[in-house]
Protein backbone atom coordinates (compact mmCIF):
# COMPACT_ATOMS: atom_id res chain seq x y z
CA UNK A 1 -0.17 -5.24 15.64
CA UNK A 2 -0.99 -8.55 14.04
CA UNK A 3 -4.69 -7.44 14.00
CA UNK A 4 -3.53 -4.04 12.06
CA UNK A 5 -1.96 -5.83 9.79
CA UNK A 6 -4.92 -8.72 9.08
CA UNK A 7 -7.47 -5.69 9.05
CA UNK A 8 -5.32 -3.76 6.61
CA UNK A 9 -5.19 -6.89 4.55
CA UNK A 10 -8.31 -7.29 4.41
CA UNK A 11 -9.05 -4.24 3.09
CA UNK A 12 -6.47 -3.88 0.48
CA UNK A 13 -7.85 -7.52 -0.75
CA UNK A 14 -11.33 -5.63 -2.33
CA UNK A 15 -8.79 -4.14 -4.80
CA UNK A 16 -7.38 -7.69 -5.85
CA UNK A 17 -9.60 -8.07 -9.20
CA UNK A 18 -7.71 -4.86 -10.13
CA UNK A 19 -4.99 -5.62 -10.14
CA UNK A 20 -3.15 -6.15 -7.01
CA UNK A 21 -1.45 -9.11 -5.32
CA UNK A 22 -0.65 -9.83 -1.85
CA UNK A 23 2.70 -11.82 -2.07
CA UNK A 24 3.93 -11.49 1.64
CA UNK A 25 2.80 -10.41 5.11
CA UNK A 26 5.51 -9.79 7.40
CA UNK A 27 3.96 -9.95 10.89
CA UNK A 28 7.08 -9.55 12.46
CA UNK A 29 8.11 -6.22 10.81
CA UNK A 30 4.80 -5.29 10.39
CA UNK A 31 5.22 -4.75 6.36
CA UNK A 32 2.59 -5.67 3.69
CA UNK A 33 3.77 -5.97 0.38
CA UNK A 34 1.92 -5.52 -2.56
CA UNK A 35 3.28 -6.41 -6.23
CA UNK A 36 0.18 -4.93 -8.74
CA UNK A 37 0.75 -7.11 -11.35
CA UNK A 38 -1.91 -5.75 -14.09
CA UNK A 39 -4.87 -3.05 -14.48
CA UNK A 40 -4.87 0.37 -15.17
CA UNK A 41 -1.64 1.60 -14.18
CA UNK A 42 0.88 -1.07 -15.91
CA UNK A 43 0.04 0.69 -19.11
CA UNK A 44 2.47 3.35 -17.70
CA UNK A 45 4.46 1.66 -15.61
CA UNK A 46 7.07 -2.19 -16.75
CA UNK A 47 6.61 -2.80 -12.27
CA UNK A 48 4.89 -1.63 -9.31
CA UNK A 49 5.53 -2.49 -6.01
CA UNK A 50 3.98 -1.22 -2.76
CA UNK A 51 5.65 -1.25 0.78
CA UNK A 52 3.26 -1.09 3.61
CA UNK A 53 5.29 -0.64 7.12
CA UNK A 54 3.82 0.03 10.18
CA UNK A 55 6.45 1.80 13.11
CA UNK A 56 5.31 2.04 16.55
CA UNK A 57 5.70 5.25 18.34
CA UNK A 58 5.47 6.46 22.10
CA UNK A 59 1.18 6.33 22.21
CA UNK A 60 0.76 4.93 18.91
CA UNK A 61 1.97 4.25 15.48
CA UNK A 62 3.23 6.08 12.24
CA UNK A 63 2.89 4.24 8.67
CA UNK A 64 5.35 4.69 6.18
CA UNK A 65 4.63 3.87 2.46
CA UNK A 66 7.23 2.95 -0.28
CA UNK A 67 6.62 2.47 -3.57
CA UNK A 68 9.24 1.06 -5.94
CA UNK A 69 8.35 1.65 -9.94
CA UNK A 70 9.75 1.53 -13.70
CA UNK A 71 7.94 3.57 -16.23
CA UNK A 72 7.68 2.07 -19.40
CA UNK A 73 9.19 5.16 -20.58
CA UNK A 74 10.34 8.63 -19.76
CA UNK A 75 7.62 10.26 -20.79
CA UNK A 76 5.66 8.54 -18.09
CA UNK A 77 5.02 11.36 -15.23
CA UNK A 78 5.88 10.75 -11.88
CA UNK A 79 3.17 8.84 -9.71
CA UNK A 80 2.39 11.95 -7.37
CA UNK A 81 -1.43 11.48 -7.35
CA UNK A 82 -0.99 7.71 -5.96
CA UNK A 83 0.96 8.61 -3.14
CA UNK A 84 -1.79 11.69 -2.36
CA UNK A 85 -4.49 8.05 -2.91
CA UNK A 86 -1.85 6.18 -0.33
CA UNK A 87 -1.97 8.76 2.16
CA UNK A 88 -5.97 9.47 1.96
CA UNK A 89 -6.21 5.57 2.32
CA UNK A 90 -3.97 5.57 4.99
CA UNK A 91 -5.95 8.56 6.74
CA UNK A 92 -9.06 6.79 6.41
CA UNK A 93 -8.08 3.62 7.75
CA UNK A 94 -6.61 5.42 10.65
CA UNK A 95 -10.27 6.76 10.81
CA UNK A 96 -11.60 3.73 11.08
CA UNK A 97 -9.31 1.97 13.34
CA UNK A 98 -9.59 4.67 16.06
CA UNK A 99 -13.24 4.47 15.81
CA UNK A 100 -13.88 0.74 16.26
């Protein structure tokens, strides 16, 4: 699982001169968590966190993501089209994984 979680790191890192920083790796329970800290979608949002957790199943593994946010205001819309960008990611590196 370590590797999952280095290789998954790894990847998430590209998006670091967005925005995004990696302030703990929990290798233990498997959980990345990200804290995006500036870019594109704090003009919306005071705080953005994202909880990467992997859970191993019978043959494999299921990821679960959390996200924890405050809009800067109520007229902010709810973030649906980042979780549908979590879950494509999430698909993709699945993808990938399976095939190397």
């Amino acid at each position: 699982m370590k590797n999952l979680l280095r290789v998954v790191t790894g990847i998430l890192r590209v998006r670091s001169d967005n925005g995004f920083l990696l302030p703990e790796v929990d290798d233990k329970d498997w959980t990345i968590l990200y804290k995006l800290v500036e870019g594109e979608i704090m003009k919306a949002f005071k705080s953005w966190k994202s909880i990467f957790n992997v859970m191993l199943t019978g043959e494999g593994s299921l990821v679960k993501w959390t996200t924890e946010f405050e809009k800067q205001n109520d007229d902010v819309p709810d973030p649906v089209r980042y979780g549908e960008f979590l879950t494509t990611w999430t698909k993709n590196v699945d993808t990938y994984l399976l095939n190397n």
